[in-house]
N, C-alpha and C. Protein backbone atom coordinates (compact mmCIF):
# COMPACT_ATOMS: atom_id res chain seq x y z
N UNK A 1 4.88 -29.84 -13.93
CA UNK A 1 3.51 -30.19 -14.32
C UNK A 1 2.52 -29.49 -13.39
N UNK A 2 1.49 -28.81 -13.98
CA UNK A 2 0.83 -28.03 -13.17
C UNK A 2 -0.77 -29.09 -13.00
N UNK A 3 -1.12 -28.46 -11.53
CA UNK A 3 -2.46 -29.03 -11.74
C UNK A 3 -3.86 -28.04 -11.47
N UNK A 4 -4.65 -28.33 -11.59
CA UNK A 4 -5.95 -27.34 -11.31
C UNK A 4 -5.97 -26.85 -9.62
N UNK A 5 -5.54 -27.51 -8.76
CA UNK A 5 -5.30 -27.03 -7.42
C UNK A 5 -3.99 -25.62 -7.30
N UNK A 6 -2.83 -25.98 -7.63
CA UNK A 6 -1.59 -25.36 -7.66
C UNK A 6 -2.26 -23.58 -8.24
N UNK A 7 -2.65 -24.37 -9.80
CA UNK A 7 -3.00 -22.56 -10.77
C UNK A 7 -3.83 -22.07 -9.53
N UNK A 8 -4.95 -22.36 -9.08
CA UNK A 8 -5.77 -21.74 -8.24
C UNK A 8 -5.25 -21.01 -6.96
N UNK A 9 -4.02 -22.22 -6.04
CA UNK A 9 -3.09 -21.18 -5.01
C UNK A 9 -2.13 -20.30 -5.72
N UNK A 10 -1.87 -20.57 -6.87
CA UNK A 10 -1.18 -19.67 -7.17
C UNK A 10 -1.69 -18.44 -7.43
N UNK A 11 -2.79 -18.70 -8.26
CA UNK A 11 -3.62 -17.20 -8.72
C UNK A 11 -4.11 -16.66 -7.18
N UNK A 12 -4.06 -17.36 -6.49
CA UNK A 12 -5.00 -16.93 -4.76
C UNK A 12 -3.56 -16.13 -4.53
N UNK A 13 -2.55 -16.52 -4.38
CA UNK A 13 -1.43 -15.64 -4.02
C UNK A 13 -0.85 -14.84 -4.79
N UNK A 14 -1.20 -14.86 -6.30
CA UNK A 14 -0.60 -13.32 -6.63
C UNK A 14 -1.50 -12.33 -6.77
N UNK A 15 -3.30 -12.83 -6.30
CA UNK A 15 -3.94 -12.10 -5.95
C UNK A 15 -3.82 -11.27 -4.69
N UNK A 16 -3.64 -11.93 -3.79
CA UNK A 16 -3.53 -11.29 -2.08
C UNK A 16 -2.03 -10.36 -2.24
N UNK A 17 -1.06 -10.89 -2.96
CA UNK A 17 0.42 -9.91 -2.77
C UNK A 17 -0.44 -8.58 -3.52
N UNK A 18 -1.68 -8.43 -4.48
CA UNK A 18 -1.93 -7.43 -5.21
C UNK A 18 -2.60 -6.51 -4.22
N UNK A 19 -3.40 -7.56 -3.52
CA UNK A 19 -4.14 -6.47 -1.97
C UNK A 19 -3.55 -6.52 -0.86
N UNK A 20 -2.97 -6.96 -0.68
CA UNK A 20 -1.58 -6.27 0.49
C UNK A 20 -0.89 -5.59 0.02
N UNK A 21 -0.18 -5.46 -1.26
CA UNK A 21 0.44 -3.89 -1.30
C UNK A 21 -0.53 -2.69 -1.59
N UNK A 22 -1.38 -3.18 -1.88
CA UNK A 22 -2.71 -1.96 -1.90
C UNK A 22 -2.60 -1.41 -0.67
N UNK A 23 -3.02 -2.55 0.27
CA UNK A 23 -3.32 -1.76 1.26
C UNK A 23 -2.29 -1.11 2.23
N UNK A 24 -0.86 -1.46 1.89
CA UNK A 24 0.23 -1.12 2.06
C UNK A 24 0.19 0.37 1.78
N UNK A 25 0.19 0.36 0.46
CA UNK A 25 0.36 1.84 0.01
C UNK A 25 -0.92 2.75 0.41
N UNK A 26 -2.01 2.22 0.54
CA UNK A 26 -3.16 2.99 1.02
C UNK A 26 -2.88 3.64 2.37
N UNK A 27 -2.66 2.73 3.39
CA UNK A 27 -2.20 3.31 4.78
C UNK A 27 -1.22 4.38 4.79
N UNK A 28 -0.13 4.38 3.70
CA UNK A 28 0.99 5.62 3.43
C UNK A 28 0.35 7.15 3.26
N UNK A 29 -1.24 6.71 2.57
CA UNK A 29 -1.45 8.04 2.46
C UNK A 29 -2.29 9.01 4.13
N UNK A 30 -2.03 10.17 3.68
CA UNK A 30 -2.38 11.11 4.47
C UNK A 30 -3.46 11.02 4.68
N UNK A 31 -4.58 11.12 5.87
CA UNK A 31 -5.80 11.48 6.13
C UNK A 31 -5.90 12.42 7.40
N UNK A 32 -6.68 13.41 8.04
CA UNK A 32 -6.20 13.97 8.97
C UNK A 32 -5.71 13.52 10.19
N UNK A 33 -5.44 11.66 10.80
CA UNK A 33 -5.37 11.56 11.46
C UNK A 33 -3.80 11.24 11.51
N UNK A 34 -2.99 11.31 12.49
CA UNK A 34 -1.27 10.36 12.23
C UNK A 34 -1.05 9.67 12.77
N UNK A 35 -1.14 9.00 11.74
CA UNK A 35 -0.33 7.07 11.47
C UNK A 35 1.14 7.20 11.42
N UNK A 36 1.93 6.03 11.83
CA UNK A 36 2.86 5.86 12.06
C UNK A 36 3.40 5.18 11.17
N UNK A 37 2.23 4.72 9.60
CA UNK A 37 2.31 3.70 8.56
C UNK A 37 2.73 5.01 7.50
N UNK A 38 2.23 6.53 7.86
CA UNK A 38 2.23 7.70 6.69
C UNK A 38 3.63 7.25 6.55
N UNK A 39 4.64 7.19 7.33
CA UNK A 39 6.15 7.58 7.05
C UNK A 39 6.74 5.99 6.57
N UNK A 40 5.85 4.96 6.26
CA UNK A 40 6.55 3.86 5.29
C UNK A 40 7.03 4.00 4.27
N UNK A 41 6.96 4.62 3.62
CA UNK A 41 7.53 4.73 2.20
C UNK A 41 8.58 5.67 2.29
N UNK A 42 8.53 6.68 3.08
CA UNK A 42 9.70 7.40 2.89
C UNK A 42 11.16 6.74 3.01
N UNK A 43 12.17 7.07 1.95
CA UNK A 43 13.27 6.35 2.27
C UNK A 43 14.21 7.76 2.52
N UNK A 44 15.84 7.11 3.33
CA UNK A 44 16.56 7.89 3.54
C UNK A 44 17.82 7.75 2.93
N UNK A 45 18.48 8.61 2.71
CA UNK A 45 20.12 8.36 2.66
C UNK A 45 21.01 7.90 3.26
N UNK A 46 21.10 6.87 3.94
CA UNK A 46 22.03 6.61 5.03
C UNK A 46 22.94 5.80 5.08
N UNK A 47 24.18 5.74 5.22
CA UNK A 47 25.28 5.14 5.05
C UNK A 47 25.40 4.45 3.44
N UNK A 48 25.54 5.64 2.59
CA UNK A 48 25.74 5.31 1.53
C UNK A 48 24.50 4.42 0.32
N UNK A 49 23.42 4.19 1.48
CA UNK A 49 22.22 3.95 0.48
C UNK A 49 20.79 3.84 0.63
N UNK A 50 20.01 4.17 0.04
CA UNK A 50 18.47 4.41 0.44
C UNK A 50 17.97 3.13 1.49
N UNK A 51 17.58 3.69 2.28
CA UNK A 51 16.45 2.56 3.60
C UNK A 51 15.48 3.20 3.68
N UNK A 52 14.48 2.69 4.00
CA UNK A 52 13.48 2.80 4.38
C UNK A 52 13.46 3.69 6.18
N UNK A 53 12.39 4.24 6.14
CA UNK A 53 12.76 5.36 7.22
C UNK A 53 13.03 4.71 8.30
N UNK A 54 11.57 3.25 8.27
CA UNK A 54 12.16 2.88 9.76
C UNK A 54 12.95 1.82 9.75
N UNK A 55 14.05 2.03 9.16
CA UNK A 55 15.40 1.04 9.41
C UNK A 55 16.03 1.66 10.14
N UNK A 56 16.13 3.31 10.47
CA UNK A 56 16.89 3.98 10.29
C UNK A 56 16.29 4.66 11.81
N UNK A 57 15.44 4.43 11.89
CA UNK A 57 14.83 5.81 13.11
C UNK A 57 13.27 4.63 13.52
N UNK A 58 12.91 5.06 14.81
CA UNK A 58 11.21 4.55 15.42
C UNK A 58 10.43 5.83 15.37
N UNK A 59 9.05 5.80 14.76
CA UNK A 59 8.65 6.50 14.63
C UNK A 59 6.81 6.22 15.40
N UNK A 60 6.47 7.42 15.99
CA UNK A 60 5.55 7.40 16.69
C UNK A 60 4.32 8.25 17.13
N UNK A 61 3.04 8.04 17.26
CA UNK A 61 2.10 9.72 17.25
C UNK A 61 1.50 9.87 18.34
N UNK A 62 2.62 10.48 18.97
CA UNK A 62 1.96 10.68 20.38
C UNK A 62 0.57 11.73 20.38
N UNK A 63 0.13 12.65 19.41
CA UNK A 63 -0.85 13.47 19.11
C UNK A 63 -1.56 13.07 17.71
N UNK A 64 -2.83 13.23 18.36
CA UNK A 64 -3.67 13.03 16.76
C UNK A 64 -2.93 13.88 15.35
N UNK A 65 -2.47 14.75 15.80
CA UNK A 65 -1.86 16.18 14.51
C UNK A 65 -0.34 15.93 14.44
N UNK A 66 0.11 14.82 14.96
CA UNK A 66 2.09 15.28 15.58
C UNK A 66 2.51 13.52 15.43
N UNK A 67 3.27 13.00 14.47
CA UNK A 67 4.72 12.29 14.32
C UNK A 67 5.40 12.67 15.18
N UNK A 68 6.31 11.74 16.02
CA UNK A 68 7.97 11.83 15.68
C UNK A 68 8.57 11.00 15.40
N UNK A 69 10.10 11.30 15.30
CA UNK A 69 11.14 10.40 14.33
C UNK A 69 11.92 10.55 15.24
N UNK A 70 12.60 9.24 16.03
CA UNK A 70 13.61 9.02 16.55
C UNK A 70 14.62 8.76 15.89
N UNK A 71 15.61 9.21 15.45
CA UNK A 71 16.58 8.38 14.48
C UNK A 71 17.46 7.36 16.09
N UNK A 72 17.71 6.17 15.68
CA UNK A 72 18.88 5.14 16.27
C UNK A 72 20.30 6.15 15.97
N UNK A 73 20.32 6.81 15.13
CA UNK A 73 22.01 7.32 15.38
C UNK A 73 21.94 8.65 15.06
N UNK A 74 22.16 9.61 15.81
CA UNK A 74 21.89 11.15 15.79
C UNK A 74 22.59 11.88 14.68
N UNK A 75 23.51 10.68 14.28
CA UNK A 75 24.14 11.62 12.95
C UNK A 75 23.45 11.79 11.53
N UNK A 76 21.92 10.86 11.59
CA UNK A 76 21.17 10.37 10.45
C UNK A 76 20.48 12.12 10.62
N UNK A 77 19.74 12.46 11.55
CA UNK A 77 19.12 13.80 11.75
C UNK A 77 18.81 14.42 10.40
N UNK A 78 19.76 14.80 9.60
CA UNK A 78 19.82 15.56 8.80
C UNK A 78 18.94 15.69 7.59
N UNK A 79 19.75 13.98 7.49
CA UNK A 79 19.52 13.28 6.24
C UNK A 79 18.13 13.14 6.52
N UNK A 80 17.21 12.63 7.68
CA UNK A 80 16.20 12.08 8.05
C UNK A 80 15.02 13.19 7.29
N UNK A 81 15.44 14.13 8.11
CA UNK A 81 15.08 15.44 8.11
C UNK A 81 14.34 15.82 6.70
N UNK A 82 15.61 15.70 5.51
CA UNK A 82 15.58 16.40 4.16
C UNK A 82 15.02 15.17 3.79
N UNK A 83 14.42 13.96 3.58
CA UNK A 83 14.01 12.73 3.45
C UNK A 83 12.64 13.06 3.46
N UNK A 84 11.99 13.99 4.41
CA UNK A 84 10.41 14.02 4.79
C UNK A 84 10.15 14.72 4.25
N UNK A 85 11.18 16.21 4.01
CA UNK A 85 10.81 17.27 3.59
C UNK A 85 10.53 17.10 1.84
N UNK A 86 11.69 16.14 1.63
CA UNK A 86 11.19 16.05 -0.20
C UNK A 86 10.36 14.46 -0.41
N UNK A 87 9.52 14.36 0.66
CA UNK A 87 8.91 13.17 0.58
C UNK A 87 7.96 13.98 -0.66
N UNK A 88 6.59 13.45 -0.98
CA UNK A 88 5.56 14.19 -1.95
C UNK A 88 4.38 13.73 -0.76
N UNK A 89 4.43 13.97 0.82
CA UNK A 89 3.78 13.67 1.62
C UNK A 89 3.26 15.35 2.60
N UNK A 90 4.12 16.20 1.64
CA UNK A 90 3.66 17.49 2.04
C UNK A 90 4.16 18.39 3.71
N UNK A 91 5.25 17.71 3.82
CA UNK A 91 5.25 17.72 5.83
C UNK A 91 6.37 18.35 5.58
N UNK A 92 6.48 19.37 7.19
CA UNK A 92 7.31 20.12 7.81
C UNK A 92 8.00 19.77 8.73
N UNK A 93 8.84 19.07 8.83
CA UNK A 93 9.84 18.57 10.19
C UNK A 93 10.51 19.83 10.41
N UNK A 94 10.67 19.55 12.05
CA UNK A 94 11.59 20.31 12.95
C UNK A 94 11.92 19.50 13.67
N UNK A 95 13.41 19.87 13.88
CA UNK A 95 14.23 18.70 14.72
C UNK A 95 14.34 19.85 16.33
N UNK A 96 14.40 19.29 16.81
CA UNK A 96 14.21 19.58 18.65
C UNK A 96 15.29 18.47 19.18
N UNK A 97 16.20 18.70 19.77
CA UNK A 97 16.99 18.02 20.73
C UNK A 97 17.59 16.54 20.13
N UNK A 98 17.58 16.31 19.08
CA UNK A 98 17.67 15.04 18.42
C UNK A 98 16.38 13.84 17.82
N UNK A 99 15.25 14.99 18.25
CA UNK A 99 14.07 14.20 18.19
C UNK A 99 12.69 15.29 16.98
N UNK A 100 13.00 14.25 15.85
CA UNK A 100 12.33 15.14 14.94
C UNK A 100 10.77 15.24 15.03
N UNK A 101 9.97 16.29 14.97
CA UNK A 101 8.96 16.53 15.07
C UNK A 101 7.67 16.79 13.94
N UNK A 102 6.75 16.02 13.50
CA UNK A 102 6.24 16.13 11.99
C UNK A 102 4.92 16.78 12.50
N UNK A 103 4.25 18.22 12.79
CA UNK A 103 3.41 18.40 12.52
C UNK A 103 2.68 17.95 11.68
N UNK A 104 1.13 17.31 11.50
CA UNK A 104 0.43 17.24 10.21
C UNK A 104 -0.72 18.18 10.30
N UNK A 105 -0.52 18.96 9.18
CA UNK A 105 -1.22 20.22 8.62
C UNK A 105 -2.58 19.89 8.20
N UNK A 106 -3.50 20.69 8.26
CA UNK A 106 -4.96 20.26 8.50
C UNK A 106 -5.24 20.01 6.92
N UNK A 107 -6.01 19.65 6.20
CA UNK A 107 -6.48 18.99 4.62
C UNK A 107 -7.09 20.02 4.68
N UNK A 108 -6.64 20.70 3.33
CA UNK A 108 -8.20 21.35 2.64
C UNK A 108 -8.84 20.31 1.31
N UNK A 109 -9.67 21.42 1.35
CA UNK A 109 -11.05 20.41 0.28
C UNK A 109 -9.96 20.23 -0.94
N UNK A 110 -9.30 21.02 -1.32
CA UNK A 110 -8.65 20.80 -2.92
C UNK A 110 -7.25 19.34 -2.36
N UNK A 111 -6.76 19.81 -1.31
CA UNK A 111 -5.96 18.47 -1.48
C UNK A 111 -6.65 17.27 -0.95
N UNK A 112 -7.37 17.02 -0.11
CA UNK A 112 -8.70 15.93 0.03
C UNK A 112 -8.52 15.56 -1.16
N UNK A 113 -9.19 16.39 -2.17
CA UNK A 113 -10.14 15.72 -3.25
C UNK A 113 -8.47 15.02 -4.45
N UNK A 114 -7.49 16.10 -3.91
CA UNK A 114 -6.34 14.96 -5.02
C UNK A 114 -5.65 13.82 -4.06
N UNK A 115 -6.09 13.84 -3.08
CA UNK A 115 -5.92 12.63 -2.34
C UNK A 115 -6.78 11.51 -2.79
N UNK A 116 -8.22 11.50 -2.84
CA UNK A 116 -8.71 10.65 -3.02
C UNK A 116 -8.91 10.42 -4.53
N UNK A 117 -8.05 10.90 -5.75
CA UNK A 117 -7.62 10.77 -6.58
C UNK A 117 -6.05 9.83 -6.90
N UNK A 118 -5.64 9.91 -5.74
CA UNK A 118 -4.19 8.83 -5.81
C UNK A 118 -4.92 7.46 -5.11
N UNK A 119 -5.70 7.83 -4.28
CA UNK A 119 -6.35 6.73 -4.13
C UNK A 119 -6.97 5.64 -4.59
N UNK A 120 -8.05 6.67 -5.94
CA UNK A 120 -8.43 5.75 -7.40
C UNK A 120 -7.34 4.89 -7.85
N UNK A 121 -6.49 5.86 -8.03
CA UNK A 121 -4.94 5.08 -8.57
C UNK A 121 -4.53 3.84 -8.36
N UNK A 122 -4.67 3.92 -7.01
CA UNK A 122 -3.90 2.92 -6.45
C UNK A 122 -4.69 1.89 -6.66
N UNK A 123 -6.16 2.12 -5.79
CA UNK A 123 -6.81 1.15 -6.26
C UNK A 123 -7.07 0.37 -7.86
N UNK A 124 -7.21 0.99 -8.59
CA UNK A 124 -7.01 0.37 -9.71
C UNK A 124 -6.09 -0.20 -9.99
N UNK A 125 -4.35 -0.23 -9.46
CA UNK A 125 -3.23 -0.68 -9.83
C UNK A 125 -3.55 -2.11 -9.58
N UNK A 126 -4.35 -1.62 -7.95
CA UNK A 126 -4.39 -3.19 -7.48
C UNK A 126 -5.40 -4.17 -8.48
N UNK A 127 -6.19 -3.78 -8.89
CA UNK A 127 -7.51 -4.48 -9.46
C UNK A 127 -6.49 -5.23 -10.73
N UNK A 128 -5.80 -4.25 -11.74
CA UNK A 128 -4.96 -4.88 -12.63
C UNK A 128 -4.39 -5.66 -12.38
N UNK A 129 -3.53 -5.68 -11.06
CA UNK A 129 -3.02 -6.64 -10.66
C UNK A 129 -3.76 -7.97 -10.56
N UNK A 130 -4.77 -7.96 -9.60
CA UNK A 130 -6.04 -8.99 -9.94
C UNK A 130 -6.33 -9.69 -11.31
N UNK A 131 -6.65 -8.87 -11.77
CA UNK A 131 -7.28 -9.10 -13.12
C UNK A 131 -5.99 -10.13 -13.96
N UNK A 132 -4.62 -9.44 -13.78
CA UNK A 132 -3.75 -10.39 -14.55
C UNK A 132 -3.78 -11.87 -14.02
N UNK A 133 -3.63 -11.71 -12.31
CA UNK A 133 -3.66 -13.15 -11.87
C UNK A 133 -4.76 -14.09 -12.21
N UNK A 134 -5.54 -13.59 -12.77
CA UNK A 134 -7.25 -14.44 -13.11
C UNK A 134 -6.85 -15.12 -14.82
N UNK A 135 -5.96 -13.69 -15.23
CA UNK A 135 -5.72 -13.99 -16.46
C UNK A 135 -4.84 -15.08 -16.76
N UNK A 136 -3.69 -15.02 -16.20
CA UNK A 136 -2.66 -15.96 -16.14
C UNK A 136 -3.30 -17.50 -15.54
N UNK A 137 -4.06 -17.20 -14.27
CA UNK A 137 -4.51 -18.64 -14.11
C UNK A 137 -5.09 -19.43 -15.08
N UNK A 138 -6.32 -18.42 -16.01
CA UNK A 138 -7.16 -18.72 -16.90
C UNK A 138 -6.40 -19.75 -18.26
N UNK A 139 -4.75 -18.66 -18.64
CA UNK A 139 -4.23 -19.50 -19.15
C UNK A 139 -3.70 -20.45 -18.96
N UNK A 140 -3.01 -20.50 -18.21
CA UNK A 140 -2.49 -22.22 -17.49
C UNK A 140 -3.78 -23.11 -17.62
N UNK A 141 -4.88 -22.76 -17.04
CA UNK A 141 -5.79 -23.78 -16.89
C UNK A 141 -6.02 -24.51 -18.39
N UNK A 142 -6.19 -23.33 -19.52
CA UNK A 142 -6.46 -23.98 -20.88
C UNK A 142 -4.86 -24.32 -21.67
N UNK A 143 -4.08 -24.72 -21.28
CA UNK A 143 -2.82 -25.50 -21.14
C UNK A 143 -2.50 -26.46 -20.75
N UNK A 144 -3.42 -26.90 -19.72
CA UNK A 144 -3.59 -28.21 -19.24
C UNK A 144 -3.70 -29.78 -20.15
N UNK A 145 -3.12 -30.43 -19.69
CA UNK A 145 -3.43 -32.01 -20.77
C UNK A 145 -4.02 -32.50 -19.72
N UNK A 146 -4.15 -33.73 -20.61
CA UNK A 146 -5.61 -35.16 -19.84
C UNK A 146 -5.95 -34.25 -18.77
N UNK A 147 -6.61 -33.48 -18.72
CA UNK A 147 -7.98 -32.82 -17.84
C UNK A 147 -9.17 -32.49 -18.85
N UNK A 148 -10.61 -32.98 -18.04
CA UNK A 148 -11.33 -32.75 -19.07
C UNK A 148 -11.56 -31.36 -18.70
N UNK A 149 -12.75 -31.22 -20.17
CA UNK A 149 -12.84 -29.97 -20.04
C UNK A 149 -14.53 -29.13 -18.91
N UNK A 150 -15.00 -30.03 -18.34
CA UNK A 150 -15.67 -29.74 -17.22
C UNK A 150 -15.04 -28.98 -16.15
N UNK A 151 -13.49 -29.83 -15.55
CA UNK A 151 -13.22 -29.77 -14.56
C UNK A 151 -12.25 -28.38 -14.68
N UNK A 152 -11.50 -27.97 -16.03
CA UNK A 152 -11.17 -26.96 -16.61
C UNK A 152 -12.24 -25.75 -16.10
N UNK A 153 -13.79 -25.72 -16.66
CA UNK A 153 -14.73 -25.15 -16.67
C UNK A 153 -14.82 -24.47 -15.16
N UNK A 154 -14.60 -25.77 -14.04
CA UNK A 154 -15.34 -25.51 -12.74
C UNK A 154 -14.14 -24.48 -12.13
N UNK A 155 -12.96 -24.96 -12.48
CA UNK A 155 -11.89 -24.21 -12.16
C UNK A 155 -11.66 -22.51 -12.63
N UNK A 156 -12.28 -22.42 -14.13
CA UNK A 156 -12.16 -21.37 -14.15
C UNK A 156 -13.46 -20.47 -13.37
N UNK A 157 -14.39 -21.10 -13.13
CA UNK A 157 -15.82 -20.52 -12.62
C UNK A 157 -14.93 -20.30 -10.99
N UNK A 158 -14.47 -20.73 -10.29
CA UNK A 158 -13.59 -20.50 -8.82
C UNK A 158 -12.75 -19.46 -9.02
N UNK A 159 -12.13 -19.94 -10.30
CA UNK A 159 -11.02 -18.40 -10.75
C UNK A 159 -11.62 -17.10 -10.39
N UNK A 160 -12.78 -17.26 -11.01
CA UNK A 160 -13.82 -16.11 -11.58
C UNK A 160 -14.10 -15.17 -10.06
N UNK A 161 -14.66 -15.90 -9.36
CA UNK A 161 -15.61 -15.96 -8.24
C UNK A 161 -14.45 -15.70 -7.25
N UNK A 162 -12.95 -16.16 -6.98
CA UNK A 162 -12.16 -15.44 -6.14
C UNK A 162 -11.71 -14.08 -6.90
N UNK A 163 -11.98 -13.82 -7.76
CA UNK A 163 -11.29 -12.77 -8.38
C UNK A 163 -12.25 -11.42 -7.89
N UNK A 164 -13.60 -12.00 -7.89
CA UNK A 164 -14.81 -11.29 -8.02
C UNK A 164 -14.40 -10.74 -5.96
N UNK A 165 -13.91 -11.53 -5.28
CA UNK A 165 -14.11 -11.59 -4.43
C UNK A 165 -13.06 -10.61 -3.59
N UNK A 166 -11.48 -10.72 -4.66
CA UNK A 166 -10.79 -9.93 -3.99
C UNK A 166 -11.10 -7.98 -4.51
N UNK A 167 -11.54 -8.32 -5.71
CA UNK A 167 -12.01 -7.19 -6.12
C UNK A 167 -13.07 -6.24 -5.42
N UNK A 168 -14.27 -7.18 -4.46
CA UNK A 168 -14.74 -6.41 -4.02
C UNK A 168 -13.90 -5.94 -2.87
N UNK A 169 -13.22 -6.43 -2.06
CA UNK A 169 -12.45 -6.43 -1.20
C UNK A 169 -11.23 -5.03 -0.87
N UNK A 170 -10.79 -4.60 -2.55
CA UNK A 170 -10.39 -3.55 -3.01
C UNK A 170 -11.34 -2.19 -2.99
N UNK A 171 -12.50 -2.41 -3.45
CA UNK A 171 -13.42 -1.66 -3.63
C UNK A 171 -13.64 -1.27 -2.13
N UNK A 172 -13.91 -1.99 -1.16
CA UNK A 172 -14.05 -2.08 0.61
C UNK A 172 -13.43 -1.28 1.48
N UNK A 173 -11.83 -1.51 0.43
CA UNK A 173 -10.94 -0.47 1.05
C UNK A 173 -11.22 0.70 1.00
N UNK A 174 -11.40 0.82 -0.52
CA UNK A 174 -11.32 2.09 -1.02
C UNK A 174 -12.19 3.05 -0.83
N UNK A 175 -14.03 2.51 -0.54
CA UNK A 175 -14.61 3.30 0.08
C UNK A 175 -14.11 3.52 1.34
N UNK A 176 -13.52 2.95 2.13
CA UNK A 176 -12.82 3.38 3.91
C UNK A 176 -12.11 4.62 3.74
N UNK A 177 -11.05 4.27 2.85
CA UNK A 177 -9.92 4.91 2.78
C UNK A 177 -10.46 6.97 2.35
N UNK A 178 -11.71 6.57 1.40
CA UNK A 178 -12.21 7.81 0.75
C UNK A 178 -12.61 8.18 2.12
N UNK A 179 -14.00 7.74 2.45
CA UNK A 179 -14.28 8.05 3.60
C UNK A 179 -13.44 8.93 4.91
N UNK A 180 -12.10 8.43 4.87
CA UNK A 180 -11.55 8.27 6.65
C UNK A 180 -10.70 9.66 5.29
N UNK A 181 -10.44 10.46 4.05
CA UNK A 181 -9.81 11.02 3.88
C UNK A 181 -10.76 12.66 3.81
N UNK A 182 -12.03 12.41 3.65
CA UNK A 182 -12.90 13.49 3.28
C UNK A 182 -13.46 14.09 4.02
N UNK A 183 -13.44 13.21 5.43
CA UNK A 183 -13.64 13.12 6.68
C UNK A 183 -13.18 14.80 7.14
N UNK A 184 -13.70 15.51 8.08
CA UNK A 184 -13.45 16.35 8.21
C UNK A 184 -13.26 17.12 10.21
């Protein structure tokens, strides 16, 4: 049995899982500076099945322009290696002494500008995401028995108004994210 409190944490939490992986995947992308978040998504081959890079290796930017990749077991190297290289993150590793090295290559204006085109992307994935959780709450709410229909009303007007809220919140990012990518 659902009640008008529950739909509302619920829609509040499959709203926020929609802007935390936003901003998850936002931090993955490239801007000229190096993050230690660019190399989250990359996964590797290792012992028979894809991980995530840093299961596998610590990774760190000791230089505004320069990653590295420690792998935990020197026999990963390889694999680590060919992992970055066919990431769609554009990077050149060189391995040095067991310790891989990720130059990041300076942005020009044409990849900037399809950067902040995956960016739209994303952002919008997230907003859909939003938008369903408003939707889904919306329906539960008019599913409801013995509730009148005021308190229905006020609930969906809160729906409305957190939705409005994580949305701008998306939007917040997304000018940062443009910003900190065009940045020069």
């Amino acid at each position: 049995m659902s009640t008008i409190p529950q739909i509302i944490k619920d829609s509040r939490a499959s709203m926020e899982k929609s802007l935390d992986g936003s901003k998850r995947e936002l931090s993955s992308i490239r801007t000229g500076k190096a993050s230690t978040s660019l190399l989250d998504t990359v996964r590797v081959e290792a012992y028979g099945q894809s991980m995530l890079l840093n299961q596998v290796a610590s990774v760190s930017a000791p230089e505004p322009r320069l990653l590295t990749v420690t792998p935990w077991d020197k026999g990963q190297v390889q694999a680590i290696e060919k992992a970055l290289r066919e990431s769609d993150l554009g990077l050149n590793p060189q391995t040095q002494s067991g310790v891989i090295r990720v130059p990041l290559p300076m942005l020009n204006e044409e990849r900037r500008r399809e950067l902040v085109k995956v960016v739209h992307k994303l952002a919008e994935e997230a907003r859909i995401g939003i938008r369903h959780a408003r939707t889904e709450g919306r329906d539960r709410l008019k599913k409801l028995d013995r509730t009148s229909e005021d308190d229905v009303k006020h609930a969906e007007k809160d729906l409305q108004k957190m939705h409005d809220d994580f949305i701008s919140k998306i939007d917040e990012l997304l000018k940062a994210k443009e910003a900190e990518i065009m940045e020069v």
